[in-house]
C-alpha atoms as a PDB file:
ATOM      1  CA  UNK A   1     253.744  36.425 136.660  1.00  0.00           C
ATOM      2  CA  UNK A   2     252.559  35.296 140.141  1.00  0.00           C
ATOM      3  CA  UNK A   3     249.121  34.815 138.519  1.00  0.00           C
ATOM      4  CA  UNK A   4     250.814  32.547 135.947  1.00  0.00           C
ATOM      5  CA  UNK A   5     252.794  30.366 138.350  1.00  0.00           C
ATOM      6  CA  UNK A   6     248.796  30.236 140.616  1.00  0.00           C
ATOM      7  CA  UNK A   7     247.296  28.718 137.404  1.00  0.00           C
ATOM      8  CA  UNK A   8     249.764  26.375 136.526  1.00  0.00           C
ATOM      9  CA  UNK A   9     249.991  24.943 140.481  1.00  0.00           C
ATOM     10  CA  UNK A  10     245.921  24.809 140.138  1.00  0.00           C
ATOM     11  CA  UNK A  11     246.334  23.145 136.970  1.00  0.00           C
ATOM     12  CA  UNK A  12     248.614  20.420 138.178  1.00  0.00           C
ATOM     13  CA  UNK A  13     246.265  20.069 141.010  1.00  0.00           C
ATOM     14  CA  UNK A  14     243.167  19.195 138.531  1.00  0.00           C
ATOM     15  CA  UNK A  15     245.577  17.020 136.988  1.00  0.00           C
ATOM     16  CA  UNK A  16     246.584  15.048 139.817  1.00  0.00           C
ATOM     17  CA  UNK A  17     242.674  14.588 140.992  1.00  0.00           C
ATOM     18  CA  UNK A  18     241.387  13.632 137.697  1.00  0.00           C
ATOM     19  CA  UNK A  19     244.264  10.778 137.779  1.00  0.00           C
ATOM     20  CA  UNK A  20     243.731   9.896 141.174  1.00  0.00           C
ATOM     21  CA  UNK A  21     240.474  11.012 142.593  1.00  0.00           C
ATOM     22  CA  UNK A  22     238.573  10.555 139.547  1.00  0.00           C
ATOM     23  CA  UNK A  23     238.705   7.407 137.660  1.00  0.00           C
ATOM     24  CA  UNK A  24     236.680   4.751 136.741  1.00  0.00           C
ATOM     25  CA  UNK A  25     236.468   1.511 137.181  1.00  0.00           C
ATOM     26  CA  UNK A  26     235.333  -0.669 134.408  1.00  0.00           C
ATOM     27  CA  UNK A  27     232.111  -2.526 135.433  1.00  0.00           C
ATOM     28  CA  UNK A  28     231.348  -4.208 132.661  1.00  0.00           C
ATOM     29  CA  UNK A  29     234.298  -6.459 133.525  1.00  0.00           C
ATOM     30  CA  UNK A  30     233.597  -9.614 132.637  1.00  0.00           C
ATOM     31  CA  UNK A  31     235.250 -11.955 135.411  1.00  0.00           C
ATOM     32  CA  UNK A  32     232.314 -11.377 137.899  1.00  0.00           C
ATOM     33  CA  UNK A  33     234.406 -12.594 140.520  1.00  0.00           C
ATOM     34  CA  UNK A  34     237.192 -10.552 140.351  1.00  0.00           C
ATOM     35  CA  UNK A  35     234.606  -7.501 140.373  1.00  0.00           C
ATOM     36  CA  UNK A  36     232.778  -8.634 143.012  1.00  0.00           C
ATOM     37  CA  UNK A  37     235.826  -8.740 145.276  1.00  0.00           C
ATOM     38  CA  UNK A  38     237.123  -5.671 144.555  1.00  0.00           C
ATOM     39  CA  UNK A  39     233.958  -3.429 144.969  1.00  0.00           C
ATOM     40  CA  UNK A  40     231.184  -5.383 146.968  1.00  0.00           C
ATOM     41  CA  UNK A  41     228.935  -4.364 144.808  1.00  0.00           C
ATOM     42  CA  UNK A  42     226.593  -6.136 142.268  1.00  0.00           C
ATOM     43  CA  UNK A  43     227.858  -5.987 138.766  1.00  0.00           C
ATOM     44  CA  UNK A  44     226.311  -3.811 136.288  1.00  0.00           C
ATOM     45  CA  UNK A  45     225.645  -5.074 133.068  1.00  0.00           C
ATOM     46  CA  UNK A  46     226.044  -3.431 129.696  1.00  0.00           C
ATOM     47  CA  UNK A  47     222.124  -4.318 128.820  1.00  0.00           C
ATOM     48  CA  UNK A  48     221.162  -2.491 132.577  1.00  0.00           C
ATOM     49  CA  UNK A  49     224.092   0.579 131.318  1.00  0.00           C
ATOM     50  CA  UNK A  50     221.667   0.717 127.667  1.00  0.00           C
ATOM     51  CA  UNK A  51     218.616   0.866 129.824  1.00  0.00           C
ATOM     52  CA  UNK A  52     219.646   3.412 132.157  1.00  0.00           C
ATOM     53  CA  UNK A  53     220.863   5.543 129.016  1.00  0.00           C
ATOM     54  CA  UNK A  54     218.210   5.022 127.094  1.00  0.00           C
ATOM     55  CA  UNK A  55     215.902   6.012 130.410  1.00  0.00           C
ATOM     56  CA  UNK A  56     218.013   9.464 130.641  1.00  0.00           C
ATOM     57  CA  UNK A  57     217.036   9.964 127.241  1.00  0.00           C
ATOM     58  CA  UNK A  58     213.883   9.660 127.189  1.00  0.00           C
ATOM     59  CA  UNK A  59     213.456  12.267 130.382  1.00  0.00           C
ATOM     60  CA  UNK A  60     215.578  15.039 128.838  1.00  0.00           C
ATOM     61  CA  UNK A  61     214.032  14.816 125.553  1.00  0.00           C
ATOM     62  CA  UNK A  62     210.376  14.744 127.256  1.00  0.00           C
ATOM     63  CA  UNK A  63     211.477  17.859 129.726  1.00  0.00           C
ATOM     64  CA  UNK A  64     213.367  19.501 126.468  1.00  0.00           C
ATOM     65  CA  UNK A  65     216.574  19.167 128.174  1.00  0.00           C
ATOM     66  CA  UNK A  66     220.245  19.346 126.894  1.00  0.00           C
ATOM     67  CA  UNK A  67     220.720  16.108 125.595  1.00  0.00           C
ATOM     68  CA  UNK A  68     224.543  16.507 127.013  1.00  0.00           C
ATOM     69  CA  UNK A  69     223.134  16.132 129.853  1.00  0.00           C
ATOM     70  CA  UNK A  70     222.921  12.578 129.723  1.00  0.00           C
ATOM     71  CA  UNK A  71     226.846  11.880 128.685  1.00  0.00           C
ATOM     72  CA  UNK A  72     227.457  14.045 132.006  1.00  0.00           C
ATOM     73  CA  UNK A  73     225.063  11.664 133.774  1.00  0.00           C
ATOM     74  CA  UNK A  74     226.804   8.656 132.731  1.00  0.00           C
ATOM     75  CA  UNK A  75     230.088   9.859 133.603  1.00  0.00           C
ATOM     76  CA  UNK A  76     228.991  10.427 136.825  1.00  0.00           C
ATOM     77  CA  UNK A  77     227.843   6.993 137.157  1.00  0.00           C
ATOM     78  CA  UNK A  78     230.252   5.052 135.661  1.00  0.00           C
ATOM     79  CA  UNK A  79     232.459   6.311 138.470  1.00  0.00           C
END
């Protein structure tokens, strides 16, 4: 049972992170301002987000890739 109780503390672990460590921000926010302020960063629009996807696509699909591949990309870069 000890490797029970190890699985559920690493589970509740993973939990905590993906609350915590790993969320995302939405940067298609509309009040520029406000996103501006809290990240520093220029804001990303949802016609640069289509680009960029449609961009993945066209390299997976060319290199006979996954296509999955590009939904983990985009997680990774909404973050």
């Amino acid at each position: 049972h000890e490797n029970d109780e190890d699985n559920v503390a690493s589970l509740s672990i993973m939990m905590e992170q993906e609350c915590t460590n790993y969320t995302c921000g939405n940067y298609l926010y509309d009040n520029v301002d406000a996103l501006s302020d809290l990240t520093g960063r220029q804001r990303i629009t949802s016609v640069d987000r289509k680009t960029l996807v449609d961009w993945c696509y066209e390299i997976v699909d060319r290199c006979e890739f996954d296509r999955e591949s590009v939904a983990v990309a985009m997680n990774i870069a909404d973050r």
